[in-house]
PDB file of N, CA and C in Angstrom:
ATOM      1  N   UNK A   1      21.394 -32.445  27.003  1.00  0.00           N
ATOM      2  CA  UNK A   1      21.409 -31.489  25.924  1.00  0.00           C
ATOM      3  C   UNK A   1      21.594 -30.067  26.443  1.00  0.00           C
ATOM      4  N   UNK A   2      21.142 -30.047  27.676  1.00  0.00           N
ATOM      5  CA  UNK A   2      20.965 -28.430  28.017  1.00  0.00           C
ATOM      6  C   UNK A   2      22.335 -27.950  28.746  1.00  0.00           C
ATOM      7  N   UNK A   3      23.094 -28.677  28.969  1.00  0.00           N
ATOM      8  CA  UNK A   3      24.552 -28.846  29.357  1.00  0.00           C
ATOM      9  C   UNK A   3      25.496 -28.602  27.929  1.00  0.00           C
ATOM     10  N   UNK A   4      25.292 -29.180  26.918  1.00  0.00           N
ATOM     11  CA  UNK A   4      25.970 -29.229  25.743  1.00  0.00           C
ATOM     12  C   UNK A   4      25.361 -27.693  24.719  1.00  0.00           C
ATOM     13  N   UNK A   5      24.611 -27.011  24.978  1.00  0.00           N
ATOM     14  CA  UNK A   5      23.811 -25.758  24.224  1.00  0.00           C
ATOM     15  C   UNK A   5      24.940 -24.799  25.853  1.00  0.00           C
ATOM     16  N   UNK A   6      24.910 -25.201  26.680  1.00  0.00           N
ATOM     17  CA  UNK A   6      25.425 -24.106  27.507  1.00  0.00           C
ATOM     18  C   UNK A   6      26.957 -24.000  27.549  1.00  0.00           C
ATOM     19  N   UNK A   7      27.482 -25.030  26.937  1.00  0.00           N
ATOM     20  CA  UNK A   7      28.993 -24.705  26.733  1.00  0.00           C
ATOM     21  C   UNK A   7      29.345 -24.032  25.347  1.00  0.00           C
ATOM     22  N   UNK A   8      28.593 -24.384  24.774  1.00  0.00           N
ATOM     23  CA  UNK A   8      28.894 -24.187  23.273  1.00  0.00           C
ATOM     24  C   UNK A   8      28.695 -22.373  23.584  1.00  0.00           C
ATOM     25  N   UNK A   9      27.534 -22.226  24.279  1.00  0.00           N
ATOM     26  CA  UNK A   9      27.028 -20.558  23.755  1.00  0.00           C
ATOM     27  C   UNK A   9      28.102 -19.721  24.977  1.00  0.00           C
ATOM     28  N   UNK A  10      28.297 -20.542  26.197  1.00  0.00           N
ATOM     29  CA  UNK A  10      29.499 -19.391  27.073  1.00  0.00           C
ATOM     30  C   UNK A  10      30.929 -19.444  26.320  1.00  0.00           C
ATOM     31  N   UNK A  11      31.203 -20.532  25.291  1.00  0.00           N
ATOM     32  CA  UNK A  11      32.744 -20.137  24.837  1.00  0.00           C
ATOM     33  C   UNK A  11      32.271 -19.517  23.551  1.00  0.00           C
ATOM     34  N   UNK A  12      31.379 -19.116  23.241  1.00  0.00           N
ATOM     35  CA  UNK A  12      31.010 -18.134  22.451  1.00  0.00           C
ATOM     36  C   UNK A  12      31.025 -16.170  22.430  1.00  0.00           C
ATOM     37  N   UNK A  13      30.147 -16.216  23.321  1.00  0.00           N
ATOM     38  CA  UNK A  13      30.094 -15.067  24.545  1.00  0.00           C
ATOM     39  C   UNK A  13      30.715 -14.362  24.987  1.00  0.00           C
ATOM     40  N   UNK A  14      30.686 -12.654  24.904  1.00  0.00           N
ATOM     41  CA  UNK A  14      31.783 -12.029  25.860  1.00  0.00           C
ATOM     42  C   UNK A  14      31.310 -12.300  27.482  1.00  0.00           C
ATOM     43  N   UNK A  15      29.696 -12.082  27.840  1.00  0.00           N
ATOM     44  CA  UNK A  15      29.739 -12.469  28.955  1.00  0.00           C
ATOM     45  C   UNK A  15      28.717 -13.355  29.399  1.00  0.00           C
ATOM     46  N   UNK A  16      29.585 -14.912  29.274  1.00  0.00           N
ATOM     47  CA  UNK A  16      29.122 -15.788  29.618  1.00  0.00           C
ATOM     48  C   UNK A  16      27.975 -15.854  30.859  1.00  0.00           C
ATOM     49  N   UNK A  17      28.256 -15.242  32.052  1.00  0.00           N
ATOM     50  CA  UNK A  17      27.737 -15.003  32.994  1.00  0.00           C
ATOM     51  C   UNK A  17      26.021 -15.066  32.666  1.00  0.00           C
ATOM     52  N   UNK A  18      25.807 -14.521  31.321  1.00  0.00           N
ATOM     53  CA  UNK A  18      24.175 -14.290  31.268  1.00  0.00           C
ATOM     54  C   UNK A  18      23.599 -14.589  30.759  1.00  0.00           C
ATOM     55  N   UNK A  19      24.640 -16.281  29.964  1.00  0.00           N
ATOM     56  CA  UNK A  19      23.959 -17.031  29.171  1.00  0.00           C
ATOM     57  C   UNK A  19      22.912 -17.742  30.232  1.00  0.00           C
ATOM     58  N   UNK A  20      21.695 -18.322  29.678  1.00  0.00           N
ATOM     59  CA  UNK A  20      20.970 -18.927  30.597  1.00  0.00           C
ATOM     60  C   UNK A  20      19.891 -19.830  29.147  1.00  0.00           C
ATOM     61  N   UNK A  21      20.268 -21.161  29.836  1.00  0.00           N
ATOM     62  CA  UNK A  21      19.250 -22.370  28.869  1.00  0.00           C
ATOM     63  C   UNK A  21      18.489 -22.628  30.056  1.00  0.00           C
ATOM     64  N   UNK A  22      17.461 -23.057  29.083  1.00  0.00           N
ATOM     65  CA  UNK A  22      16.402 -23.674  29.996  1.00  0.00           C
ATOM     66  C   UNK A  22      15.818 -24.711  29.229  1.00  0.00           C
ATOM     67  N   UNK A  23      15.260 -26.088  29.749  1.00  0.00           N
ATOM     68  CA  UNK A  23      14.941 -27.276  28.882  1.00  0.00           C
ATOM     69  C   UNK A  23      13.532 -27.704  29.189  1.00  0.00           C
ATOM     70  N   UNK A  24      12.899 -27.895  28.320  1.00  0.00           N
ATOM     71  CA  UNK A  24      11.076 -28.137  28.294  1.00  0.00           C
ATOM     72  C   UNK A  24      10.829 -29.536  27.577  1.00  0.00           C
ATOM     73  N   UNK A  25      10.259 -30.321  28.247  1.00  0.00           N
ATOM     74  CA  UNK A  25       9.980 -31.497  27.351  1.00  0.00           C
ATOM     75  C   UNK A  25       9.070 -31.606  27.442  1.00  0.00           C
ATOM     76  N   UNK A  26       8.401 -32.141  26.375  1.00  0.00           N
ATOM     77  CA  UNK A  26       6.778 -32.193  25.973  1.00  0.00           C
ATOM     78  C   UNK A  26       6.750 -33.874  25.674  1.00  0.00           C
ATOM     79  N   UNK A  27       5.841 -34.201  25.176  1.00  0.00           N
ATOM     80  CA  UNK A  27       5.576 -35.660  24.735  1.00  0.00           C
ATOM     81  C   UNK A  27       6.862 -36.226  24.186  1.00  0.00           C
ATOM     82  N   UNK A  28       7.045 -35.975  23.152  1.00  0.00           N
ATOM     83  CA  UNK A  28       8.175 -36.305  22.078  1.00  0.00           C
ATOM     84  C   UNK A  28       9.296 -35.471  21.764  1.00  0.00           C
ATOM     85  N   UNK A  29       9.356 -34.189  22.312  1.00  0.00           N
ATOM     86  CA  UNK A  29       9.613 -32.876  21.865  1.00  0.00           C
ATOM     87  C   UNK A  29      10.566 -32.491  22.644  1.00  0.00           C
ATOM     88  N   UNK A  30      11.731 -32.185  22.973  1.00  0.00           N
ATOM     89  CA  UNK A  30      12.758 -31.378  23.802  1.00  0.00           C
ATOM     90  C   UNK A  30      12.856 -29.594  23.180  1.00  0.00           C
ATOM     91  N   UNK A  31      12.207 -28.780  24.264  1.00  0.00           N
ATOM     92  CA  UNK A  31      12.639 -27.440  23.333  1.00  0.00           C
ATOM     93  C   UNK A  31      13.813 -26.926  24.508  1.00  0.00           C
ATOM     94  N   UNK A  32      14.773 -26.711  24.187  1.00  0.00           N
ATOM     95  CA  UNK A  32      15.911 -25.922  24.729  1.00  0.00           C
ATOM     96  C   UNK A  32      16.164 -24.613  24.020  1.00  0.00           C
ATOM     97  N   UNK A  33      15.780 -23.874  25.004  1.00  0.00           N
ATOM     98  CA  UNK A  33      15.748 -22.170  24.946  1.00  0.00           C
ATOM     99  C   UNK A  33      16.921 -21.382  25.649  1.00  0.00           C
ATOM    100  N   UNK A  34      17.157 -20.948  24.581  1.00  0.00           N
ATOM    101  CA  UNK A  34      18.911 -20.372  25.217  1.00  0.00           C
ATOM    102  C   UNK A  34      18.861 -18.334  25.141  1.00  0.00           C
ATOM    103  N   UNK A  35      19.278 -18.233  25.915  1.00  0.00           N
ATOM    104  CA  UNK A  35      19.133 -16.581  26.191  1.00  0.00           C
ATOM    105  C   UNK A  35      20.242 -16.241  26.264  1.00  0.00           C
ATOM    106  N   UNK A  36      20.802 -15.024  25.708  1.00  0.00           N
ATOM    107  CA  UNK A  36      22.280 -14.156  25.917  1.00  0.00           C
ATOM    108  C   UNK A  36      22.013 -13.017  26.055  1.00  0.00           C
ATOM    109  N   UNK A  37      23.451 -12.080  26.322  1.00  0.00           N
ATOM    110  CA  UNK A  37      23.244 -11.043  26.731  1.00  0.00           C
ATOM    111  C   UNK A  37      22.905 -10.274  25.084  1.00  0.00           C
ATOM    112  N   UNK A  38      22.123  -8.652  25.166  1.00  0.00           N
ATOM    113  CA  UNK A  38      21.899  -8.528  23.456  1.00  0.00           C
ATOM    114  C   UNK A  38      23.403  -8.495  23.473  1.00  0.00           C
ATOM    115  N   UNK A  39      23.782  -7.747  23.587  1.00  0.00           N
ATOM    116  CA  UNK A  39      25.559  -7.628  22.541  1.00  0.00           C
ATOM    117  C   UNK A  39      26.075  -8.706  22.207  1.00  0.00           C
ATOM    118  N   UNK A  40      26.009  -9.772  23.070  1.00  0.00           N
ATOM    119  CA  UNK A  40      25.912 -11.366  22.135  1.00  0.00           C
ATOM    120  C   UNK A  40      25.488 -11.924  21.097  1.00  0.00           C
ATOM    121  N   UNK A  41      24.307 -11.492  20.753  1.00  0.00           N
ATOM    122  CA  UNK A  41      23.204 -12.095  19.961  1.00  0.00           C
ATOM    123  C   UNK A  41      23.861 -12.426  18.176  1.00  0.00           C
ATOM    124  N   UNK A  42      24.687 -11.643  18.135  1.00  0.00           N
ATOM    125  CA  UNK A  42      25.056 -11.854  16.830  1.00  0.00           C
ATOM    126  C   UNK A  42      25.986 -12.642  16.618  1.00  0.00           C
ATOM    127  N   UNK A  43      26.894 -12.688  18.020  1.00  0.00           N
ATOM    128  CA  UNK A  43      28.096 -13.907  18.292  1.00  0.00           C
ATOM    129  C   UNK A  43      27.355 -14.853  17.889  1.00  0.00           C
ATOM    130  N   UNK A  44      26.390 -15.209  18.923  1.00  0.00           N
ATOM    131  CA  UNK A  44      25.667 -16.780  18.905  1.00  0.00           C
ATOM    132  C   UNK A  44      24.815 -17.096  17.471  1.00  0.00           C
ATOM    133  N   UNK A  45      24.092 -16.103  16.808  1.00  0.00           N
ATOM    134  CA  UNK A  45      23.787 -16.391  15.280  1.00  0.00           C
ATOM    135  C   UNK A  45      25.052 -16.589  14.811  1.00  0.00           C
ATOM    136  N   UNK A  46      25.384 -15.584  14.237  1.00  0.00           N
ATOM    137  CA  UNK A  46      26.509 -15.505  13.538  1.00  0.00           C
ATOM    138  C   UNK A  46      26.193 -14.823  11.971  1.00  0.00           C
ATOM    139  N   UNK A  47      27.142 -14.953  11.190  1.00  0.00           N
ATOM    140  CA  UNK A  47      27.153 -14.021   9.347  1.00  0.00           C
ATOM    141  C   UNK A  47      25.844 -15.316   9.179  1.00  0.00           C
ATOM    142  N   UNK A  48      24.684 -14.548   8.560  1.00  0.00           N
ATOM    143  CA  UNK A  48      23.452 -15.897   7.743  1.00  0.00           C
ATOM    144  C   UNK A  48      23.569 -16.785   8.726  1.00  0.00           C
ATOM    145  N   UNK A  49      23.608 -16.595   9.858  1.00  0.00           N
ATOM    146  CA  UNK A  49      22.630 -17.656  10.901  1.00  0.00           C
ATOM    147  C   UNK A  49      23.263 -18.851  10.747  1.00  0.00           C
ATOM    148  N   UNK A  50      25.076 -18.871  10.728  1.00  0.00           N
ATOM    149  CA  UNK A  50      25.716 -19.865  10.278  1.00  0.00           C
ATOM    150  C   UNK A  50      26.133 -20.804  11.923  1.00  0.00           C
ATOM    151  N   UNK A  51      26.348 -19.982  12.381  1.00  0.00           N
ATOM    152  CA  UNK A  51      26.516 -20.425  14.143  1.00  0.00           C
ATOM    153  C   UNK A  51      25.173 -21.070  14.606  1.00  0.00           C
ATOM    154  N   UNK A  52      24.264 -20.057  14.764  1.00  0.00           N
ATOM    155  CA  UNK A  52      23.316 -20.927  15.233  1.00  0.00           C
ATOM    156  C   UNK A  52      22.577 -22.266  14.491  1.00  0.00           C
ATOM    157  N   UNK A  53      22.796 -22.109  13.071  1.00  0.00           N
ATOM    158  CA  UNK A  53      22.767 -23.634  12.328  1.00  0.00           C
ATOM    159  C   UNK A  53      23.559 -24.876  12.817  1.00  0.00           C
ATOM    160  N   UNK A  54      24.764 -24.305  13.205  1.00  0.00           N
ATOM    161  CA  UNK A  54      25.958 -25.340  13.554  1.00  0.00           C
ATOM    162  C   UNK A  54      25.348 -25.576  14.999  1.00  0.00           C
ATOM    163  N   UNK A  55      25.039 -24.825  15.445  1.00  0.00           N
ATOM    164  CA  UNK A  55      24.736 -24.890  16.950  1.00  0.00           C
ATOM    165  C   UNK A  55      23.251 -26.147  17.322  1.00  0.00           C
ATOM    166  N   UNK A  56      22.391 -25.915  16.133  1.00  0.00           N
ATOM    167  CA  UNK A  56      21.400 -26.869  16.002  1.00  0.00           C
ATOM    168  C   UNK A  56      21.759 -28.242  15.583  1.00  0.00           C
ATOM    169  N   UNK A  57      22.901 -28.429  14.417  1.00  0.00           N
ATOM    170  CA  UNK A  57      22.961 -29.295  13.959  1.00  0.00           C
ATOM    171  C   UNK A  57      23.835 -30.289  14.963  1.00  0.00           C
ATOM    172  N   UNK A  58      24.560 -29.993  15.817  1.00  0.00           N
ATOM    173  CA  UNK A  58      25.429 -30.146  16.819  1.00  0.00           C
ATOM    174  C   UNK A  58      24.840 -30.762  18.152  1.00  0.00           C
ATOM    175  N   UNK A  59      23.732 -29.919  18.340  1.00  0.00           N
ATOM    176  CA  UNK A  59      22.644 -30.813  19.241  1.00  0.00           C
ATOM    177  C   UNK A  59      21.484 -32.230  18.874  1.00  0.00           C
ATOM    178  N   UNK A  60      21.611 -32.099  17.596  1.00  0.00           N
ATOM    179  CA  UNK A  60      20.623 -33.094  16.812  1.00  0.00           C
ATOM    180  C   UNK A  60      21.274 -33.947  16.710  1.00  0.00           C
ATOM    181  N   UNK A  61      22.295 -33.937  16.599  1.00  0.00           N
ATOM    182  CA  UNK A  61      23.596 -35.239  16.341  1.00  0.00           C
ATOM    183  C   UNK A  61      23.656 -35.942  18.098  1.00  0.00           C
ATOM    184  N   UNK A  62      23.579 -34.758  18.974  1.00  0.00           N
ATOM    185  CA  UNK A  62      23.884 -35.450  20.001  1.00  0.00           C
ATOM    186  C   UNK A  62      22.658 -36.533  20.157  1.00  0.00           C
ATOM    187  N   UNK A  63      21.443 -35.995  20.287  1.00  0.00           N
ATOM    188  CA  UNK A  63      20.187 -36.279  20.393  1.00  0.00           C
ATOM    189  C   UNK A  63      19.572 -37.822  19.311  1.00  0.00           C
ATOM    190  N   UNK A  64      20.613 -37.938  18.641  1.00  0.00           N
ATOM    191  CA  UNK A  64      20.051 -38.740  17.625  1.00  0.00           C
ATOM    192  C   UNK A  64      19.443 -40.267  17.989  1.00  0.00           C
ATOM    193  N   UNK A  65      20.510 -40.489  19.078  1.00  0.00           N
ATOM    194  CA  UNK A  65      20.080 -41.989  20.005  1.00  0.00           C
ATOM    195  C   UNK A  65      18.835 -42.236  20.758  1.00  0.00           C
ATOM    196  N   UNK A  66      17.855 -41.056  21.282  1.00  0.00           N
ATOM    197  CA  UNK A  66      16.745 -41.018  21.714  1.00  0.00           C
ATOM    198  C   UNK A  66      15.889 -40.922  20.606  1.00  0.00           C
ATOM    199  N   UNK A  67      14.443 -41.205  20.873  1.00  0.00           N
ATOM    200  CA  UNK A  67      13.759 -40.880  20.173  1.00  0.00           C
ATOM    201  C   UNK A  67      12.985 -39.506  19.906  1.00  0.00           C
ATOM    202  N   UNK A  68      14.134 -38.735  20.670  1.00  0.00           N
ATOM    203  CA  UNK A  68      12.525 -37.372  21.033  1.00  0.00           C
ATOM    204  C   UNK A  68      13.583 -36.401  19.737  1.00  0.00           C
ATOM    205  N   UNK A  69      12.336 -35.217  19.424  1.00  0.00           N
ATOM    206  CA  UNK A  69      12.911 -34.610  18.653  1.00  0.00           C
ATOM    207  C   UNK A  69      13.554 -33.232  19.433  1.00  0.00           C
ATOM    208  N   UNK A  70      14.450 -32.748  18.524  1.00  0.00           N
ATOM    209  CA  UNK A  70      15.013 -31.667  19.874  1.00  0.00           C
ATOM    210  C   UNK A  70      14.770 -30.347  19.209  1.00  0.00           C
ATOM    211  N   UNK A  71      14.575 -29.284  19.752  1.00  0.00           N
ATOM    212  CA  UNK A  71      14.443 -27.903  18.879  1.00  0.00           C
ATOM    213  C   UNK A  71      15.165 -26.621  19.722  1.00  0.00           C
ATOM    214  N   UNK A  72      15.995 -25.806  19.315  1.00  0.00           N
ATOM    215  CA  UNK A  72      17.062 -24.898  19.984  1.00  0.00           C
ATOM    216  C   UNK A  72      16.206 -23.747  19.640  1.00  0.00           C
ATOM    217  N   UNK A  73      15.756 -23.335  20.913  1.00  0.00           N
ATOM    218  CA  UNK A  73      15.180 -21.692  20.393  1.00  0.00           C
ATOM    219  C   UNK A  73      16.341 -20.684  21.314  1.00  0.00           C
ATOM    220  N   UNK A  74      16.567 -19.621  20.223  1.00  0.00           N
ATOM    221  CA  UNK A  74      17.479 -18.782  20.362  1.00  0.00           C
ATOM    222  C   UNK A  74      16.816 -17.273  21.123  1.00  0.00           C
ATOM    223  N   UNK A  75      16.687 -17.224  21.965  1.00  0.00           N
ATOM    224  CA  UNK A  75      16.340 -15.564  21.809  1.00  0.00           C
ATOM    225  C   UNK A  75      17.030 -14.637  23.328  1.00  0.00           C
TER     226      UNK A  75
END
């Protein structure tokens, strides 16, 4: 998952270079935390948080075959 959140957000990105995920698993729980540069930040949301919706829904689909739940924190 943390491979698939890091392509999506560097062909997003003017500078990829400072995207940085990081992946935490808990019991049941995958949290993947994704960081950009600020002047990014609105790329990767997007108009009403339409990107980063797609961006969640995109990883949940991948995720669907395991049982763990997955959660994309943006900041």
């Amino acid at each position: 998952m943390k491979e698939l959140v890091e392509v999506i957000a560097k062909s997003l990105v003017d500078y990829p270079d400072e995207v940085v995920v990081t992946e935490t698993t808990d019991n049941d729980t995958v949290t993947i935390e994704l960081k950009v540069a600020p002047d990014d930040m609105g790329k990767v949301i997007g108009k009403q948080g339409r990107i980063a919706k797609s961006i969640r829904t995109v990883v949940k689909a991948a995720a669907s075959k395991g049982d763990k739940k997955v959660i994309v924190d943006i900041k």
